[in-house]
N, C-alpha and C. Protein backbone atom coordinates (compact mmCIF):
# COMPACT_ATOMS: atom_id res chain seq x y z
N UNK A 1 65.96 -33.87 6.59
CA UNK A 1 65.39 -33.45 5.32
C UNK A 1 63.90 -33.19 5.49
N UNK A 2 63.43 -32.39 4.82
CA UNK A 2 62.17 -31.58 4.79
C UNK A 2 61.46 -32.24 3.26
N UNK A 3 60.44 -31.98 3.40
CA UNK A 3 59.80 -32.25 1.74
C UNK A 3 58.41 -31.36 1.93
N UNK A 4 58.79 -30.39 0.70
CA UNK A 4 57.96 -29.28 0.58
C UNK A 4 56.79 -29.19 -0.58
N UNK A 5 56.13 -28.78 -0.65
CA UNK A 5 54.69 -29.06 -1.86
C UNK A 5 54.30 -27.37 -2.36
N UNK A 6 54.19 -27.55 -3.19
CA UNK A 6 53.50 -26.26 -3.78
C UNK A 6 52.42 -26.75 -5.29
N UNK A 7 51.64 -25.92 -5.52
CA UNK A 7 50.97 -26.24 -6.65
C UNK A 7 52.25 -24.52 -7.96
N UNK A 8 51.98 -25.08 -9.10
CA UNK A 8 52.51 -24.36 -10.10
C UNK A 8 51.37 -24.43 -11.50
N UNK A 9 52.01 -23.90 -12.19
CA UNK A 9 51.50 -23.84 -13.31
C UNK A 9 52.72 -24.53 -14.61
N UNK A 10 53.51 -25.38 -13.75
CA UNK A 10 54.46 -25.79 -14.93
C UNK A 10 53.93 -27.44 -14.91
N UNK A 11 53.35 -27.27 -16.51
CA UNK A 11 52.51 -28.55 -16.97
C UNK A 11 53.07 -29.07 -17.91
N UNK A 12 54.25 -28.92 -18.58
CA UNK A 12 54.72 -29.50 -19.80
C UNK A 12 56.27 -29.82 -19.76
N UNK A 13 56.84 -30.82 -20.56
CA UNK A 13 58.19 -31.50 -20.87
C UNK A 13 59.26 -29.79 -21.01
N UNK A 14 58.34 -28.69 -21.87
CA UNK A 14 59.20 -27.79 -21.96
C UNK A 14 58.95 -27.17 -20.81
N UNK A 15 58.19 -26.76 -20.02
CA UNK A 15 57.70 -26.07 -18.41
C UNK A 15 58.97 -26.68 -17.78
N UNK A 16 58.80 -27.88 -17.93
CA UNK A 16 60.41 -28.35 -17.07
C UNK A 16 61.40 -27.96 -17.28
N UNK A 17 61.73 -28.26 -18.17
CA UNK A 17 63.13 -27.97 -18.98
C UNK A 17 63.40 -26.50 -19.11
N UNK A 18 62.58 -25.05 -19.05
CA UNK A 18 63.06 -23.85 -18.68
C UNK A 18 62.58 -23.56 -16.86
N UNK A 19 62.40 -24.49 -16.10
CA UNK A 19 62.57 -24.14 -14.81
C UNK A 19 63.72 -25.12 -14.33
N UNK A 20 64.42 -26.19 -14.73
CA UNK A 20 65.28 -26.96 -14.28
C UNK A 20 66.60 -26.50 -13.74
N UNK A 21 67.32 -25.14 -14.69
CA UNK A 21 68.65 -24.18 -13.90
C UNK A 21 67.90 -24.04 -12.79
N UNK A 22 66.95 -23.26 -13.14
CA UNK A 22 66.60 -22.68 -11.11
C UNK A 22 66.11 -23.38 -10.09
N UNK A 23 65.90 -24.66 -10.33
CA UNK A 23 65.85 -25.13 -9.72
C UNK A 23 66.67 -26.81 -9.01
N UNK A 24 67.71 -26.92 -10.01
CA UNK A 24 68.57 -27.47 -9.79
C UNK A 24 69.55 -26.43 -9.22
N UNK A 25 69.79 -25.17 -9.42
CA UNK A 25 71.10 -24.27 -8.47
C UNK A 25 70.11 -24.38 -7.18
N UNK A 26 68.86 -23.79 -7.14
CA UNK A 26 68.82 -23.99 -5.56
C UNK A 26 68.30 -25.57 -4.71
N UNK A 27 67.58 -26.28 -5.08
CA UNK A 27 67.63 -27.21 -4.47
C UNK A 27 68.32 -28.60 -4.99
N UNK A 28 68.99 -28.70 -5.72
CA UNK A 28 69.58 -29.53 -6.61
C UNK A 28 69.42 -30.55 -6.87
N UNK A 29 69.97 -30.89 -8.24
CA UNK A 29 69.13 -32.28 -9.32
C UNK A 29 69.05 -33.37 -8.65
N UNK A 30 68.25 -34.25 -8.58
CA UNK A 30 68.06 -34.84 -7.99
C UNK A 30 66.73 -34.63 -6.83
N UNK A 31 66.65 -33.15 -5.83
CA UNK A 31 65.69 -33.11 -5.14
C UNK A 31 64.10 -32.72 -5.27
N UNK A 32 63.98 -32.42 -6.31
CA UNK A 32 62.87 -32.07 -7.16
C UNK A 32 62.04 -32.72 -8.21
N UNK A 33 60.81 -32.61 -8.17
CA UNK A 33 60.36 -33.35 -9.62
C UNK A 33 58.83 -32.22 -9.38
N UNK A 34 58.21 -33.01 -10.40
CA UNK A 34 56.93 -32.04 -10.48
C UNK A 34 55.97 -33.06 -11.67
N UNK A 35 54.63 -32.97 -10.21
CA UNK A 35 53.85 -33.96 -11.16
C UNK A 35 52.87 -33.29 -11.99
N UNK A 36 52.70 -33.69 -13.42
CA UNK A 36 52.14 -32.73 -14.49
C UNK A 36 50.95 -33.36 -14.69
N UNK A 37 50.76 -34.85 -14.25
CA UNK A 37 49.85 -35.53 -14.44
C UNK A 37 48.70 -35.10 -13.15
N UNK A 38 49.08 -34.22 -12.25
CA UNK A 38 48.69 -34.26 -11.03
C UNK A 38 47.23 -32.59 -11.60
N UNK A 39 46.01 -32.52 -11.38
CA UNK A 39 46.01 -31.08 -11.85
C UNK A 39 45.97 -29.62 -11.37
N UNK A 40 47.14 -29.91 -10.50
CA UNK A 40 47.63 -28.54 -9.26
C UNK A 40 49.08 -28.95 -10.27
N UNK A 41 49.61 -29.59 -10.55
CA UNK A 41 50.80 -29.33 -11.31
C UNK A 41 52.15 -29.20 -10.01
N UNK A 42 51.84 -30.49 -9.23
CA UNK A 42 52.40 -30.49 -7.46
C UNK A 42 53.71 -30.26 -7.87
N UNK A 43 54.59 -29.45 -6.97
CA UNK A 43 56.40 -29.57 -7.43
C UNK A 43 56.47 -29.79 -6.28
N UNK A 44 57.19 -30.82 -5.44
CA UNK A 44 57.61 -31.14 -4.76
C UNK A 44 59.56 -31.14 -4.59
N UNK A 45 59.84 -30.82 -3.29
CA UNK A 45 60.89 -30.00 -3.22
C UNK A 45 61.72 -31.29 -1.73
N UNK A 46 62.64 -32.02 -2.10
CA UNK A 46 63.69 -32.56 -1.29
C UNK A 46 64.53 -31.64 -0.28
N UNK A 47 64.83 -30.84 0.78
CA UNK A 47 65.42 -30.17 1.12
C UNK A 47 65.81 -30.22 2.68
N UNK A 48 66.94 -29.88 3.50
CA UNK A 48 67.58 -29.38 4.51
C UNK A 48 67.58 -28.26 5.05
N UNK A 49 67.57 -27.53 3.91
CA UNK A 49 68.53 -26.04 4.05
C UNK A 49 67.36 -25.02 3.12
N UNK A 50 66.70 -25.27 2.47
CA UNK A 50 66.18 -23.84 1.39
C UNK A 50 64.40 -23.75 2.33
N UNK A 51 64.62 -22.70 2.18
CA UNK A 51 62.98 -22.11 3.07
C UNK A 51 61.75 -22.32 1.50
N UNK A 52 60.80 -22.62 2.08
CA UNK A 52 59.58 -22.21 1.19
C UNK A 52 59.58 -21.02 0.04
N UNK A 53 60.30 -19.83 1.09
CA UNK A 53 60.34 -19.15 0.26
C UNK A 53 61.88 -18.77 -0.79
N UNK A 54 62.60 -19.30 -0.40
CA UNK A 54 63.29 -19.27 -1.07
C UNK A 54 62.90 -20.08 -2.86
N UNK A 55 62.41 -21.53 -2.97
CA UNK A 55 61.89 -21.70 -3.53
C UNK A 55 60.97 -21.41 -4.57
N UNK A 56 59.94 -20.64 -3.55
CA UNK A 56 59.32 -19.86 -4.50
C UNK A 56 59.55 -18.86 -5.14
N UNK A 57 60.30 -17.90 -5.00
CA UNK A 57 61.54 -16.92 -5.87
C UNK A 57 61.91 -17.30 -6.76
N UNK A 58 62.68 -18.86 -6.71
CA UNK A 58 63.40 -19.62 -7.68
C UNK A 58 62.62 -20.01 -9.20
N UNK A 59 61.23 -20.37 -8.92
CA UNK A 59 60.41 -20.40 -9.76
C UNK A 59 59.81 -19.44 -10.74
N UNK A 60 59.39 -18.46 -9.62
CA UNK A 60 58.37 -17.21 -10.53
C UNK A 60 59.83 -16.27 -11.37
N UNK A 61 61.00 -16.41 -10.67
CA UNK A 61 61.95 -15.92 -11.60
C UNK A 61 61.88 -16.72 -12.53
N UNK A 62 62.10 -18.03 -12.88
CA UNK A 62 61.99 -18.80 -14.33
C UNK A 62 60.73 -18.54 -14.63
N UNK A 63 60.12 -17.16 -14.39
CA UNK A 63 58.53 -16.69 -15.20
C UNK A 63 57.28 -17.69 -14.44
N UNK A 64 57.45 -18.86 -13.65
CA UNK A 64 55.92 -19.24 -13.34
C UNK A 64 55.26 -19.49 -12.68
N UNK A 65 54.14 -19.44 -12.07
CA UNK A 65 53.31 -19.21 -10.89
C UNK A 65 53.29 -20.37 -9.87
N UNK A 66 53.71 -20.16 -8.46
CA UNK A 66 53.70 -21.03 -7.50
C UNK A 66 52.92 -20.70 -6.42
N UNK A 67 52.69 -21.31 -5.63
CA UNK A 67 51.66 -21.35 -4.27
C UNK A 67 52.10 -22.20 -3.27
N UNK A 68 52.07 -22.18 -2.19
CA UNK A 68 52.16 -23.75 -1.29
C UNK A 68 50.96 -24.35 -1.55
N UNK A 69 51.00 -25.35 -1.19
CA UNK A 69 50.48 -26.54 -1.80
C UNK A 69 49.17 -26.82 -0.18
């Protein structure tokens, strides 16, 4: 297992809750969280198998801005 970092712009209870499909289908519930308290807004990513970039696709499609970390 890998553990991946990016900074985002998803800062809120609802920021979560419309990126959570895309990111539970690709790296799934459980491997993800995202600290809001943090102020890069860190999403950190549990993974084996999904590339950086795959990830980041997953996001800016649910509309919001990612970076590696």
């Amino acid at each position: 297992m890998k553990t991946l970092q990016f900074k985002t712009n998803i800062n809120c209870g609802g920021c979560i809750k419309a990126v959570t499909p895309a990111l539970n289908e690709q790296a799934g519930a459980g491997n993800w969280q995202v600290d809001t308290t943090n102020p890069n807004k860190i999403l950190t990513v549990t993974t084996d198998k999904l590339t950086a970039e795959q990830i980041m696709e997953a996001v800016e499609n649910a509309g919001f801005e990612i970076q590696a970390a």
